[in-house]
Structures are given as structure tokens and as C-alpha cells.
N, C-alpha and C. Protein backbone atom coordinates (compact mmCIF):
# COMPACT_ATOMS: atom_id res chain seq x y z
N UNK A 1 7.32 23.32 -16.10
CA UNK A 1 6.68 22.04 -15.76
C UNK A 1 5.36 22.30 -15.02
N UNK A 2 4.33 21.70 -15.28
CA UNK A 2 3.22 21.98 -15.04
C UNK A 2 2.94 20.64 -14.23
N UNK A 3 2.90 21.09 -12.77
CA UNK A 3 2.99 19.98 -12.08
C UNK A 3 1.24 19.05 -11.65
N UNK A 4 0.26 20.03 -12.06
CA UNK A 4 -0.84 19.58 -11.98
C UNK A 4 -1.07 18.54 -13.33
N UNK A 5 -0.90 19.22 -14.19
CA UNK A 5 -0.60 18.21 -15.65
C UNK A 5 -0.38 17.12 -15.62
N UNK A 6 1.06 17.17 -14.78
CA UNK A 6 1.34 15.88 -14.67
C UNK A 6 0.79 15.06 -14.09
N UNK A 7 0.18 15.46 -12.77
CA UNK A 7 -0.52 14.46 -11.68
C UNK A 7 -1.84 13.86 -12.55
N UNK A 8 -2.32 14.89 -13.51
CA UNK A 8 -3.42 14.69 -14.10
C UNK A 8 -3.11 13.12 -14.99
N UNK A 9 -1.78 13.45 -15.94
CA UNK A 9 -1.40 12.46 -17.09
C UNK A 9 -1.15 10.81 -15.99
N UNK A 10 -0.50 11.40 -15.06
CA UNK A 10 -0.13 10.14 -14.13
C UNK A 10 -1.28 9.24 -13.91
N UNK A 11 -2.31 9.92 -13.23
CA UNK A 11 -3.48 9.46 -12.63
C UNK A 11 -4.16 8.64 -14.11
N UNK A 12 -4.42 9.18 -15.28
CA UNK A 12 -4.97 8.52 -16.25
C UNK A 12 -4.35 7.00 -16.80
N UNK A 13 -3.04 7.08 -16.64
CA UNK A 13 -1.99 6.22 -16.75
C UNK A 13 -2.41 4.67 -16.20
N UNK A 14 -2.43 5.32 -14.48
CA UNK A 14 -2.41 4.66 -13.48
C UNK A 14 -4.06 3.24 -13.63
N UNK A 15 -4.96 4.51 -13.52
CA UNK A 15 -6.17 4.16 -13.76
C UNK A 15 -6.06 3.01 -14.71
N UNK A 16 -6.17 3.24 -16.23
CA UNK A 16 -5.77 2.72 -17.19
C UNK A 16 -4.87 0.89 -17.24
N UNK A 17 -3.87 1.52 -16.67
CA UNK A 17 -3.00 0.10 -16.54
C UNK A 17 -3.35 -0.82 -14.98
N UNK A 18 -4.19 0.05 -14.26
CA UNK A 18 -4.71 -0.91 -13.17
C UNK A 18 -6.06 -1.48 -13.25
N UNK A 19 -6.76 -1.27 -14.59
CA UNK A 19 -8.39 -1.62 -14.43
C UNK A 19 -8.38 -3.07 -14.44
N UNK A 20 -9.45 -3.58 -13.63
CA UNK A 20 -9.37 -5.15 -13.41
C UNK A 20 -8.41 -5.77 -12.87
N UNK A 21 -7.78 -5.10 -12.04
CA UNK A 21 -6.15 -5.82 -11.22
C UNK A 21 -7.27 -6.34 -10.52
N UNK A 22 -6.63 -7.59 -9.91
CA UNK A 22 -7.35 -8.48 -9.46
C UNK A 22 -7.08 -9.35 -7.75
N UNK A 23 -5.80 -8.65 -7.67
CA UNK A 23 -5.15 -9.11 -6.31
C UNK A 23 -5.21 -8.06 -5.70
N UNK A 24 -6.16 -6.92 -5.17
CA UNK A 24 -6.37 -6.05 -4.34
C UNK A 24 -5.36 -5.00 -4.63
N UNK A 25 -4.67 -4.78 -5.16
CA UNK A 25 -3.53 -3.76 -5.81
C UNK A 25 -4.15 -2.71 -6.69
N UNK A 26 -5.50 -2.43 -7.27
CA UNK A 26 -5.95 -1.82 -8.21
C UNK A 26 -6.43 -0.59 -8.08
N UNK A 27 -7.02 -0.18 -8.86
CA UNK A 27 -7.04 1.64 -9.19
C UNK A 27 -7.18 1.99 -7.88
N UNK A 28 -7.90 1.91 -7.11
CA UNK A 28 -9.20 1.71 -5.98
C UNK A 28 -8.43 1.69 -5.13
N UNK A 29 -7.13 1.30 -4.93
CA UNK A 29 -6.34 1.25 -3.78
C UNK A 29 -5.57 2.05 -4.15
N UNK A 30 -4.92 2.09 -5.13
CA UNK A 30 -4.19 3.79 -5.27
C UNK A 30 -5.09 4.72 -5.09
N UNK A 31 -5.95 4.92 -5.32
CA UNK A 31 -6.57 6.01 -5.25
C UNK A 31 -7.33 5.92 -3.62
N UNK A 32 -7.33 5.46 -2.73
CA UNK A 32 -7.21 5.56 -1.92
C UNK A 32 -6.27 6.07 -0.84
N UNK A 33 -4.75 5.13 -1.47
CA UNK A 33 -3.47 5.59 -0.54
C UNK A 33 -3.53 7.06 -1.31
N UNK A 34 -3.51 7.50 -2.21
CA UNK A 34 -3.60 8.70 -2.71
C UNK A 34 -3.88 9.79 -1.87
N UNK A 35 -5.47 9.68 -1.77
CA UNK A 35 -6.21 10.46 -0.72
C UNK A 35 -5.58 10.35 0.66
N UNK A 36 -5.80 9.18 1.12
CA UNK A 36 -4.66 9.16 2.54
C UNK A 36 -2.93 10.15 2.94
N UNK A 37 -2.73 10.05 2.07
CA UNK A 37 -1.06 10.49 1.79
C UNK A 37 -1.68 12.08 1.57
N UNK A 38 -2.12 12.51 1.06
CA UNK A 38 -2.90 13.81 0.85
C UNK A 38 -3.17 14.13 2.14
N UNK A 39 -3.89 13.61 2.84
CA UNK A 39 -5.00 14.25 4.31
C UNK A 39 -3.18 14.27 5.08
N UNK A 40 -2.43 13.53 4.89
CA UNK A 40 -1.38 13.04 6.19
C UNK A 40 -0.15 14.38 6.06
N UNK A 41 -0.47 14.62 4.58
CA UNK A 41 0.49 16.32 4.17
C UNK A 41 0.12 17.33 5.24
N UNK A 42 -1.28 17.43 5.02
CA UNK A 42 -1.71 18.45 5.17
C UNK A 42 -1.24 18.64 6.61
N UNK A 43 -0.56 17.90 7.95
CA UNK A 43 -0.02 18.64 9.00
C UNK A 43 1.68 18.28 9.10
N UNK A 44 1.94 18.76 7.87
CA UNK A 44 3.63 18.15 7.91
C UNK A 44 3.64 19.54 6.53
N UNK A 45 5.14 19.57 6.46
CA UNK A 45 5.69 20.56 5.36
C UNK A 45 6.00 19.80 4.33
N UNK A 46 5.85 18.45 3.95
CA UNK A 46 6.13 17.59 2.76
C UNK A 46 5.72 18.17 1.45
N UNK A 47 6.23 17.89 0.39
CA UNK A 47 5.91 18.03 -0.41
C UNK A 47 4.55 17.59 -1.40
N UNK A 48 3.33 17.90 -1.33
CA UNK A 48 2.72 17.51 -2.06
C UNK A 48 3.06 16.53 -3.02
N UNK A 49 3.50 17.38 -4.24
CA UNK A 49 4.00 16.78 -5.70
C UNK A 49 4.43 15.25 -5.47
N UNK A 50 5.28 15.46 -4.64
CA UNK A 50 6.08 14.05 -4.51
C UNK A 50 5.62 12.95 -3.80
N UNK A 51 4.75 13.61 -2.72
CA UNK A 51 3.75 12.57 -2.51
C UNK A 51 2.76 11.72 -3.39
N UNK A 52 2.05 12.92 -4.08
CA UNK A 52 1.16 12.22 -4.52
C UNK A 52 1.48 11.95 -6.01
N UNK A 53 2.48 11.78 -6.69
CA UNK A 53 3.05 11.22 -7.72
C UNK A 53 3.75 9.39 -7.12
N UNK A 54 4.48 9.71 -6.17
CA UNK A 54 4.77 8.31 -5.44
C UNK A 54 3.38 7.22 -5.05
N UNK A 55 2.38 8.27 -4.49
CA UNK A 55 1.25 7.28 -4.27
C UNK A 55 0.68 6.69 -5.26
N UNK A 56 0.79 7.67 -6.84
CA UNK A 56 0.21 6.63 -7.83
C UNK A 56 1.13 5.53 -8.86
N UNK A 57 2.19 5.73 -8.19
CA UNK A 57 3.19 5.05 -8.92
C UNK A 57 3.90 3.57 -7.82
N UNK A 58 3.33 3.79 -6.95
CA UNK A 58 3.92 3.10 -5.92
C UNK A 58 3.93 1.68 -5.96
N UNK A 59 2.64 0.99 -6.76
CA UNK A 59 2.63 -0.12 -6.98
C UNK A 59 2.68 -0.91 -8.34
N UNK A 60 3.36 0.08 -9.03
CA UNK A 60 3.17 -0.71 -10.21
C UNK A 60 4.18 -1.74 -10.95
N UNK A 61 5.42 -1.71 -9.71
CA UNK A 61 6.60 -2.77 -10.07
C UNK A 61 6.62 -3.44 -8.44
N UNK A 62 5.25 -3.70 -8.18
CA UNK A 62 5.00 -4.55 -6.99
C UNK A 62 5.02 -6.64 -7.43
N UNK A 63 5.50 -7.13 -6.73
CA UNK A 63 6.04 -8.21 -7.29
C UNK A 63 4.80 -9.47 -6.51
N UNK A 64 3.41 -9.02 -6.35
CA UNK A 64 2.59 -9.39 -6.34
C UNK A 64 1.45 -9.03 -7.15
N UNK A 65 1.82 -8.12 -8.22
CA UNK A 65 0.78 -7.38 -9.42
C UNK A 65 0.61 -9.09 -10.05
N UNK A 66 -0.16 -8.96 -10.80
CA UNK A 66 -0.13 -10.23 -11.78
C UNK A 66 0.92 -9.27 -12.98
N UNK A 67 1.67 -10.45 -13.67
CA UNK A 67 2.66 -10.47 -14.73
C UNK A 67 2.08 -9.88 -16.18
N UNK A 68 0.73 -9.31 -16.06
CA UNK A 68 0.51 -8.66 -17.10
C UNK A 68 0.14 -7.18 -16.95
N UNK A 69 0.27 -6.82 -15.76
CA UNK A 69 0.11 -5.50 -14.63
C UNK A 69 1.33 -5.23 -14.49
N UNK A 70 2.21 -6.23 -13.80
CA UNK A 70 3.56 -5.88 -13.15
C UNK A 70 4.14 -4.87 -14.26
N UNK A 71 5.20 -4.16 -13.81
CA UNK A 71 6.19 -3.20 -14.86
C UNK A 71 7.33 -3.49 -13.69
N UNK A 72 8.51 -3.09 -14.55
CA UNK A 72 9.94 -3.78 -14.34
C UNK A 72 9.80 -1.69 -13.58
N UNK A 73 11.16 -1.58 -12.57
CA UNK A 73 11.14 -0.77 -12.18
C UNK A 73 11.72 0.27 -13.20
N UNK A 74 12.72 -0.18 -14.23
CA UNK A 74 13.59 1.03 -15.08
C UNK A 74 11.93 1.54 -15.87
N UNK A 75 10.93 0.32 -16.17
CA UNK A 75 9.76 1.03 -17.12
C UNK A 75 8.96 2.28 -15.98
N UNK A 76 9.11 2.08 -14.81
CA UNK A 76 8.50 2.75 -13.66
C UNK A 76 8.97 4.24 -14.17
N UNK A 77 10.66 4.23 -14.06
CA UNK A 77 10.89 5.64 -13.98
C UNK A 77 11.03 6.27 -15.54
N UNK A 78 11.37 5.42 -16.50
CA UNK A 78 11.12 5.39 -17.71
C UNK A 78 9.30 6.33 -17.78
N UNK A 79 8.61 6.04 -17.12
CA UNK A 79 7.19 6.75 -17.33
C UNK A 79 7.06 7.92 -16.68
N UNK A 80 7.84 8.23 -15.69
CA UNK A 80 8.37 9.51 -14.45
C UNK A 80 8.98 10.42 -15.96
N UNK A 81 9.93 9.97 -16.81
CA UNK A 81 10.79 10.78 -17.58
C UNK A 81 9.59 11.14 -18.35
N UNK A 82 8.98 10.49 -19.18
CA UNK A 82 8.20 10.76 -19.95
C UNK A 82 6.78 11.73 -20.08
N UNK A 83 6.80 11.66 -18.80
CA UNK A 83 5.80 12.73 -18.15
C UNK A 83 6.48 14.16 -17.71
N UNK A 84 7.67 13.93 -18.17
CA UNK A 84 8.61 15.37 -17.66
C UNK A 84 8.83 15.68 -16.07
N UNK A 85 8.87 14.78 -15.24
CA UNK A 85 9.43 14.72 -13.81
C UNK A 85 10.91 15.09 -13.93
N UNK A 86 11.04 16.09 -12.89
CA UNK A 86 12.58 16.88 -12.95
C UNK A 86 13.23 15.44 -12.46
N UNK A 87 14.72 15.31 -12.64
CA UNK A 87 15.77 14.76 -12.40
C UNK A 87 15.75 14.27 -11.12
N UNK A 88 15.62 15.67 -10.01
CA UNK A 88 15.64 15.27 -8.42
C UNK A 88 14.35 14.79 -7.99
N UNK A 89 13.33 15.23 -8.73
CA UNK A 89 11.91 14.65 -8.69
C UNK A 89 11.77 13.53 -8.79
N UNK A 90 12.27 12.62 -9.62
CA UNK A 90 12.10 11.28 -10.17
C UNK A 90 12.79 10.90 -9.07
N UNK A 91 14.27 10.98 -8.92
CA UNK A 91 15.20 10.26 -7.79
C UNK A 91 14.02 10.21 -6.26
N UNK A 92 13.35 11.48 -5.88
CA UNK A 92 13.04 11.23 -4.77
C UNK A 92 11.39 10.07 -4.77
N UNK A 93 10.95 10.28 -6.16
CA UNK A 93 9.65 9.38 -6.06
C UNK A 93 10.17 7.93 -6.53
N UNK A 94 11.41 7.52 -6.80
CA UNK A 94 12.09 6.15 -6.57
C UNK A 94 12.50 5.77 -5.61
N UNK A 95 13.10 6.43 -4.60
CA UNK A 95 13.33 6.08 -3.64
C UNK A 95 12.49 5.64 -2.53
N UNK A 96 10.98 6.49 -2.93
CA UNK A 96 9.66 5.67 -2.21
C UNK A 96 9.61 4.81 -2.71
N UNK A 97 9.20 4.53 -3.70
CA UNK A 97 8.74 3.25 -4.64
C UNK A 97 10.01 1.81 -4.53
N UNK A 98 10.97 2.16 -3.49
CA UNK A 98 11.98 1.09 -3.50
C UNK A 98 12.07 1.10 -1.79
N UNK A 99 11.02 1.93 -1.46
CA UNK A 99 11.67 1.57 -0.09
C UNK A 99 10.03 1.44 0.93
N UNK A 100 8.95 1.58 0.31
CA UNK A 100 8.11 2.06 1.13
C UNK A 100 7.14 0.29 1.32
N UNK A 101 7.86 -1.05 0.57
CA UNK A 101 7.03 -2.10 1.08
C UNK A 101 7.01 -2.98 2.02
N UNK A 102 6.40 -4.21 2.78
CA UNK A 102 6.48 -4.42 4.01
C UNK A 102 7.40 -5.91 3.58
N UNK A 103 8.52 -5.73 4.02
CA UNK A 103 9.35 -7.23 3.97
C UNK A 103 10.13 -7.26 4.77
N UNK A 104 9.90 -8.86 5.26
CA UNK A 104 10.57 -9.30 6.32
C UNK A 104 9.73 -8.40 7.38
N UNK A 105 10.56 -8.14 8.35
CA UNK A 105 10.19 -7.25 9.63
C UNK A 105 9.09 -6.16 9.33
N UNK A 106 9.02 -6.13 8.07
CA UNK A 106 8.71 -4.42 7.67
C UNK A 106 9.17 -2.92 8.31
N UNK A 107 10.55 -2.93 8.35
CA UNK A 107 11.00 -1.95 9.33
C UNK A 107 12.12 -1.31 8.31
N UNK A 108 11.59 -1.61 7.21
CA UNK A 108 12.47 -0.77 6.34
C UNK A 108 11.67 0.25 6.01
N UNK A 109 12.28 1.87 6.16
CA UNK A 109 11.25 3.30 6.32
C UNK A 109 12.21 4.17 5.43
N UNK A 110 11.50 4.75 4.75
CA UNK A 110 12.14 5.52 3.79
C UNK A 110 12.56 7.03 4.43
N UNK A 111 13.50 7.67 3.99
CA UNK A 111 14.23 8.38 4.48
C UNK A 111 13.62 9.75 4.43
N UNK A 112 12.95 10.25 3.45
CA UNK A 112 12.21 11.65 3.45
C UNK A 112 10.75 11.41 4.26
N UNK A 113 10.26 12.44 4.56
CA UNK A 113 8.90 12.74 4.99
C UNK A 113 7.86 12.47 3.88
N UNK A 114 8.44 12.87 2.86
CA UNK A 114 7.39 12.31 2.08
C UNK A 114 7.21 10.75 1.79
N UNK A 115 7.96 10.03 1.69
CA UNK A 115 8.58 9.20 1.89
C UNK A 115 7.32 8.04 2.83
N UNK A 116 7.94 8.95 4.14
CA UNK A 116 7.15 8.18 5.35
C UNK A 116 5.41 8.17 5.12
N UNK A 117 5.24 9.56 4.49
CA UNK A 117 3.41 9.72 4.58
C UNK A 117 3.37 8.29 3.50
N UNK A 118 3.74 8.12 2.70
CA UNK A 118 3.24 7.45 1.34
C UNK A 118 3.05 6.25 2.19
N UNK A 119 4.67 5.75 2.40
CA UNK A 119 4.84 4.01 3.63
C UNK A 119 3.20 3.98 4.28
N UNK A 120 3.10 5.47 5.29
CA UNK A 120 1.81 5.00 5.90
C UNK A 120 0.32 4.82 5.49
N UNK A 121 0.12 5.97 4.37
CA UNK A 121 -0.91 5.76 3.81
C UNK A 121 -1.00 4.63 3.23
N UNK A 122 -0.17 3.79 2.94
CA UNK A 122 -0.25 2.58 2.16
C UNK A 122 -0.55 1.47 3.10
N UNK A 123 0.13 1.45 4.10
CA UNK A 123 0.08 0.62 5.70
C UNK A 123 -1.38 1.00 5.59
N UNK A 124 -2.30 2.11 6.06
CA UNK A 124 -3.00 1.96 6.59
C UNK A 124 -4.42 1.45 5.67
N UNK A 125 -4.08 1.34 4.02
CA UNK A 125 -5.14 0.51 3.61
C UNK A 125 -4.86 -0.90 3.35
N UNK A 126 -3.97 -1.08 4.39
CA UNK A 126 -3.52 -2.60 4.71
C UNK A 126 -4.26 -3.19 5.86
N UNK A 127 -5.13 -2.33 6.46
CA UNK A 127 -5.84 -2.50 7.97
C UNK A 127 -6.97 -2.14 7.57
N UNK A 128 -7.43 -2.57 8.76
CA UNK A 128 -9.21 -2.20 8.74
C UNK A 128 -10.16 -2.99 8.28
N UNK A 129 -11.55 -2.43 7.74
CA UNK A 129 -12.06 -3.05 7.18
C UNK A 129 -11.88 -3.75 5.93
N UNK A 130 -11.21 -2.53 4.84
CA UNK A 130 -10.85 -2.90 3.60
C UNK A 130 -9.34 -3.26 4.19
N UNK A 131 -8.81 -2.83 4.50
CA UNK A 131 -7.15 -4.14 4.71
C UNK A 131 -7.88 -5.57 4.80
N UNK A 132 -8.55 -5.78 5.43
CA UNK A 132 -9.27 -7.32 5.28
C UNK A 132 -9.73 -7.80 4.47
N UNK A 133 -10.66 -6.69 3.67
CA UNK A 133 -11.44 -7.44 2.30
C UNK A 133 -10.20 -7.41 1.54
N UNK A 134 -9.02 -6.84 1.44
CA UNK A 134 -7.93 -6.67 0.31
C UNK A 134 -7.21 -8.07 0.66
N UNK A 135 -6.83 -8.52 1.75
CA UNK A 135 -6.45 -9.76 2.36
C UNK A 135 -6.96 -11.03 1.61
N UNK A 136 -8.62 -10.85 1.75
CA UNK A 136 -9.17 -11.93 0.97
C UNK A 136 -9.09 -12.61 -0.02
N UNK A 137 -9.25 -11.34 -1.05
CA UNK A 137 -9.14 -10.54 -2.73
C UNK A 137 -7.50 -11.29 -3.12
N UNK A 138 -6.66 -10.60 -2.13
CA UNK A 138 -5.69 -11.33 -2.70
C UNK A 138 -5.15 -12.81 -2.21
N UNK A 139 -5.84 -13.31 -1.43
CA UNK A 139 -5.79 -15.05 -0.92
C UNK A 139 -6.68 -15.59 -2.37
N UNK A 140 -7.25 -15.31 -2.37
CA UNK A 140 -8.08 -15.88 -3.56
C UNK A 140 -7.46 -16.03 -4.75
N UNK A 141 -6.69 -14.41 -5.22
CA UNK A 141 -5.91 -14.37 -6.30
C UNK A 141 -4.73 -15.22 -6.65
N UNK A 142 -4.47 -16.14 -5.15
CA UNK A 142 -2.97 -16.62 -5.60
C UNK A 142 -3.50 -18.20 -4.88
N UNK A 143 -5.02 -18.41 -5.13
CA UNK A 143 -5.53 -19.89 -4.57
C UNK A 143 -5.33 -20.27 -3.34
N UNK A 144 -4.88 -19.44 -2.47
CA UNK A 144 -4.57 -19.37 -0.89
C UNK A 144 -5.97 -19.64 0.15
N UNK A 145 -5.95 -20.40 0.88
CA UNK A 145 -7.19 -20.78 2.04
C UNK A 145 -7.44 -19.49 2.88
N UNK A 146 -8.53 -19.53 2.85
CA UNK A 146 -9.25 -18.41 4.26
C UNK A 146 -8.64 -19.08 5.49
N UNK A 147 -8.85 -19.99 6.15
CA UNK A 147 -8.53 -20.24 7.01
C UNK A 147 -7.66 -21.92 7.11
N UNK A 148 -6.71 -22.40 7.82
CA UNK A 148 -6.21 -23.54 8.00
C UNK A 148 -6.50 -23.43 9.96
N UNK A 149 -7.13 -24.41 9.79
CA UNK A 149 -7.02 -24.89 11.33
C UNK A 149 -6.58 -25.66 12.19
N UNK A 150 -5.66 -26.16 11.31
CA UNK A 150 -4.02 -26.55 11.80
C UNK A 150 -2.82 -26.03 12.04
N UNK A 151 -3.24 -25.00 11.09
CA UNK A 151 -2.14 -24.04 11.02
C UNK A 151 -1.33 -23.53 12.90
N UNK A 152 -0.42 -23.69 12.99
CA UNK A 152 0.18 -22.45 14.24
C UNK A 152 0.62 -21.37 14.01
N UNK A 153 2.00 -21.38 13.68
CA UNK A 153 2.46 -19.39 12.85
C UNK A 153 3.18 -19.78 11.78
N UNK A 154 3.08 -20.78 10.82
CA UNK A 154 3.82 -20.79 9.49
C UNK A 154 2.64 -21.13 8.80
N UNK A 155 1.32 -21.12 9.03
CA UNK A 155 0.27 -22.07 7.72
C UNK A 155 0.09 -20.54 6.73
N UNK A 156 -0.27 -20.93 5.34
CA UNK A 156 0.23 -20.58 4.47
C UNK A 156 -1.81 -19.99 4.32
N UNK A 157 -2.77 -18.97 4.67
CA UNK A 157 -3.80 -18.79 4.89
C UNK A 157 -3.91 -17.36 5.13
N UNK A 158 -4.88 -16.57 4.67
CA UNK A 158 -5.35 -15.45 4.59
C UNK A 158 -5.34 -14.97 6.09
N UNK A 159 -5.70 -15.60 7.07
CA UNK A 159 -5.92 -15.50 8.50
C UNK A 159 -4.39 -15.59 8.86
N UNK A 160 -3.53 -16.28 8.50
CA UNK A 160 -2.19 -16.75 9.22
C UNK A 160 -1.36 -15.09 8.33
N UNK A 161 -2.05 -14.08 7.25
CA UNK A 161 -1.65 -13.28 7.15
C UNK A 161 -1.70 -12.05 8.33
N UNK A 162 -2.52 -12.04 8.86
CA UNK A 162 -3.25 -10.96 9.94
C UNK A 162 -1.79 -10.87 10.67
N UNK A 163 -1.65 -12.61 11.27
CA UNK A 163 -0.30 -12.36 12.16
C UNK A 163 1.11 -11.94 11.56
N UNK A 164 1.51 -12.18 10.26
CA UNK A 164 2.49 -12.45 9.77
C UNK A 164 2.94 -10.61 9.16
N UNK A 165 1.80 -10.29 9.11
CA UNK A 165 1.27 -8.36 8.92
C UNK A 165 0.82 -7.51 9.27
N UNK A 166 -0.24 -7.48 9.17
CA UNK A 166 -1.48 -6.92 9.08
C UNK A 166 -1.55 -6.32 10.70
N UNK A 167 -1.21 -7.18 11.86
CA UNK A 167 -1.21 -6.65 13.18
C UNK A 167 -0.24 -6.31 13.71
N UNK A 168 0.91 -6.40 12.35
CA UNK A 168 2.37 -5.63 13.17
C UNK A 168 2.44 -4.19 12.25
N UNK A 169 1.15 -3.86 11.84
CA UNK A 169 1.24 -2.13 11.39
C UNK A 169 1.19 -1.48 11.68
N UNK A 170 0.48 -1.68 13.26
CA UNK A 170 0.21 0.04 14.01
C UNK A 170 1.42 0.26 14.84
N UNK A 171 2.12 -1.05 15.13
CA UNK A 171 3.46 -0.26 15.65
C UNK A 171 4.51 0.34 14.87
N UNK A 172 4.28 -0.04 13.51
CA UNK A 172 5.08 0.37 12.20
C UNK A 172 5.04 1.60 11.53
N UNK A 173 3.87 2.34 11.92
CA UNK A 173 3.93 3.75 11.68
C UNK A 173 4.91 5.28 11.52
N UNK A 174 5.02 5.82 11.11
CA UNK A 174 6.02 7.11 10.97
C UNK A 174 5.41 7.87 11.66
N UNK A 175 3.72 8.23 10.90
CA UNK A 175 3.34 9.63 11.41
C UNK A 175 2.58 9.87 12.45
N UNK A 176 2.97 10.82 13.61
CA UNK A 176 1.32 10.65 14.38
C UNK A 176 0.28 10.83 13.85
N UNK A 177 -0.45 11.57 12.82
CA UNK A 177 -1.30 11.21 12.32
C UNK A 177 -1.40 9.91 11.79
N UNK A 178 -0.79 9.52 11.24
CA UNK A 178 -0.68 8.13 10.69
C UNK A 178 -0.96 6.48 11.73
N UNK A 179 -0.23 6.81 13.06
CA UNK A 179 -0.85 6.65 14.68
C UNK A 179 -2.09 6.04 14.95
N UNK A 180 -2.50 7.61 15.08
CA UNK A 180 -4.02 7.80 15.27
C UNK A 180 -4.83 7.23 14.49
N UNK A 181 -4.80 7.59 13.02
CA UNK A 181 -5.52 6.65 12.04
C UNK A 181 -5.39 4.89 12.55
N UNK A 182 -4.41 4.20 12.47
CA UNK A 182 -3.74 2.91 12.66
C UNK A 182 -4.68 2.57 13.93
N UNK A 183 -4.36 3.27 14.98
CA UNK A 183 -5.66 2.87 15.89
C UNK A 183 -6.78 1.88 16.10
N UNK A 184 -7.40 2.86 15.47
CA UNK A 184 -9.21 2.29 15.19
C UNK A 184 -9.28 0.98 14.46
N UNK A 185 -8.31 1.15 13.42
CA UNK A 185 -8.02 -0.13 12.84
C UNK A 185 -7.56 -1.13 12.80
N UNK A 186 -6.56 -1.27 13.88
CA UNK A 186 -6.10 -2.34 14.16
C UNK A 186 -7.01 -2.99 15.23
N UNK A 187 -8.05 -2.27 16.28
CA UNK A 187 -8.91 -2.63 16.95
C UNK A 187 -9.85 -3.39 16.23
N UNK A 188 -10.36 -2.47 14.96
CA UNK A 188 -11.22 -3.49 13.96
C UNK A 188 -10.99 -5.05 13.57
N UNK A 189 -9.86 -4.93 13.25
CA UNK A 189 -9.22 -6.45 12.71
C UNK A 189 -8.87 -7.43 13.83
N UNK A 190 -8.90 -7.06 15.30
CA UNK A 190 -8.71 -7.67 16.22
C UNK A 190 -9.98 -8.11 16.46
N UNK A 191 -11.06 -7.37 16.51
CA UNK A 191 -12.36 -7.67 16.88
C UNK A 191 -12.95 -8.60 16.11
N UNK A 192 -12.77 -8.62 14.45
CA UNK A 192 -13.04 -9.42 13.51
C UNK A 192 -12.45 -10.43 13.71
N UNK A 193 -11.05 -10.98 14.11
CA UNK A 193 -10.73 -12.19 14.29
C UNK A 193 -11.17 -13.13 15.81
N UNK A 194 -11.84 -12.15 16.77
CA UNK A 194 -12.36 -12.77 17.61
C UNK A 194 -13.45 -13.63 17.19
N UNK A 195 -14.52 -12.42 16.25
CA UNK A 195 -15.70 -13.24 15.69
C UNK A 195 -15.16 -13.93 14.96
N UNK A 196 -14.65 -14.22 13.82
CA UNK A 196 -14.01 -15.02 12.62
C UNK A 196 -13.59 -16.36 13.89
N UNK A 197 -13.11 -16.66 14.93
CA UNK A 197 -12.63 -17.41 15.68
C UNK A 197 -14.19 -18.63 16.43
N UNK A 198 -14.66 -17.23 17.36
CA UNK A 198 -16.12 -17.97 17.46
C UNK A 198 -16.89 -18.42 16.88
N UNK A 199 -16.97 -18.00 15.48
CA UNK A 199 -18.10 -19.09 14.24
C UNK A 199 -17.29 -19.68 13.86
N UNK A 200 -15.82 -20.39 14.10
CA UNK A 200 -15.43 -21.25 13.72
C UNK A 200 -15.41 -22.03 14.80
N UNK A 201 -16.13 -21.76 16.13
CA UNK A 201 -15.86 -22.43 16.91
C UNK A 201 -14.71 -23.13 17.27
N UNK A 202 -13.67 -22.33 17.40
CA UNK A 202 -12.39 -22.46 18.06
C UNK A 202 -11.73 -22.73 19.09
């Protein structure tokens, strides 16, 4: 098994069936958490492979893809087989892909290390600058308001996401690197909703 091959066939796949996703889910963000999950290996003994096969597979039976993106999860690992992913290989890059998204509490954490880097690299392009523009991207995608200013903590608004997510990630973290990154960024999105607050004169 030629494990570069594969990452290679994956990545073309990925690319391919994500061009023009339109709710912030697209190539551009895998290939981001990609890179992230990559840098977060490099001070842990995780497995490469399994990382970065989970990072490009991670969203593609996400149940906010649009319905012509989405894939059912058996087609998920159905494409793991087909690419020749060993047996225990596949089991462990499903078990990310079923455990690494934010619901409810978001305090459901997947059980391997590799596992955890993927959860965070994915968390952390949920923050920041681009966690915000991805916020937007996908308020837009599903006809959702930028802002309600009625809203208290149930209005249904891109902004009423920040609280409902977006600012419960840096305590949600696995890795200290992952930490540290979360940081800077959650400061960002705090700072932005101060301004976002004052030109709305609030």
C-alpha cells in the first residue's frame, strides 16, 4: 500500500467533489484543517496517515453540505475501501469522521490522538478571522440574518452563532498546541464583536 498514493488519490477526490461548496465546508477548508492537523502532528507521535486522510474526508457526510455534496457515511468508507485503506485504517479514520463534530455541548472528543489533532484543527478554522467569514458564508447559505437585535440567546442569526459556538472552542480543545493556537483567536472574534456591536450602536 502506497500510502502517499493514496493521500494523493484522496486529495483529488476531495478537491473535485468539493468545488463550489457553498456553505463554507469547501476544498479551502479541508485543505486548511489539513495543513493544521499536519503542523499539530508534528509535536505528538500520531500518526500522520490517519490524520491526514481523516482531515480530507472529514466533511463529506457533514449534514450541513448541501444535498448534492452531502455523501451518506457507508459511501464515505465505501471510498476509504476503494482507495485500498487497510481494514484498521479505515475503522480508525471513521471513528474521526463520527466523532470529531460540534453538537450539543460539543464535548464529544474522539478517543485516539489522532483523532483529537483532526477535532482541533477543524475547531480552530471555526475561529478567527476566517471562522467568521465561514460563519457568514454559511448564514447566507441557509438565508439566515447577520444580525437580529432582538434576539437574547435563542435568535436564530450568524452573530447569535458566535455564542451558541464559536466562543465555546478555546475551552474545547485537546491539544496544547491546539491551546495556544485557539488563543489569539478567540481574542480576535471577541474584539470583532465589540466593533460589530459599536457600529450597530448597541
Amino acid at each position: 500500500m502506497d500510502k502517499r498514493a493514496i493521500v494523493m488519490d484522496a486529495e483529488r477526490f476531495v478537491k473535485k467533489h468539493l468545488d463550489k461548496e457553498g456553505s463554507g465546508h469547501d476544498w479551502l477548508h479541508i485543505e486548511r484543517v489539513r495543513k493544521l492537523a499536519l503542523k499539530l502532528v508534528e509535536e505528538t507521535e500520531a500518526d500522520a496517515f490517519i490524520v491526514e486522510l481523516a482531515a480530507l474526508f472529514h466533511d463529506l457526510s457533514d449534514r450541513k453540505l448541501a444535498d448534492d455534496k452531502r455523501m451518506s457515511r457507508l459511501e464515505v468508507e465505501d471510498m476509504l475501501i476503494a482507495l485500498s485503506v487497510s481494514e484498521n485504517d479505515r475503522s480508525q479514520i471513521m471513528h474521526i469522521i463520527d466523532t470529531i463534530s460540534f453538537r450539543g455541548t460539543g464535548r464529544t472528543v474522539p478517543e485516539t490522538i489522532e483523532g483529537k489533532i483532526v477535532q482541533d484543527a477543524d475547531r480552530l478554522d471555526a475561529m478567527g478571522a476566517i471562522g467568521i467569514a465561514r460563519t457568514f458564508v454559511y448564514a447566507g447559505s441557509r438565508g439566515t440574518p447577520i444580525y437580529d437585535p432582538g434576539e437574547q440567546t435563542k435568535g436564530d442569526s450568524a452573530i447569535q452563532h458566535f455564542y451558541d459556538k464559536l466562543l465555546k472552542l478555546k475551552g474545547l480543545m485537546n491539544t496544547e498546541a491546539g491551546k495556544m493556537k485557539a488563543e489569539e483567536r478567540h481574542r480576535f472574534m471577541e474584539l470583532y464583536l465589540d466593533t460589530f456591536y459599536k457600529e450597530c450602536e448597541r
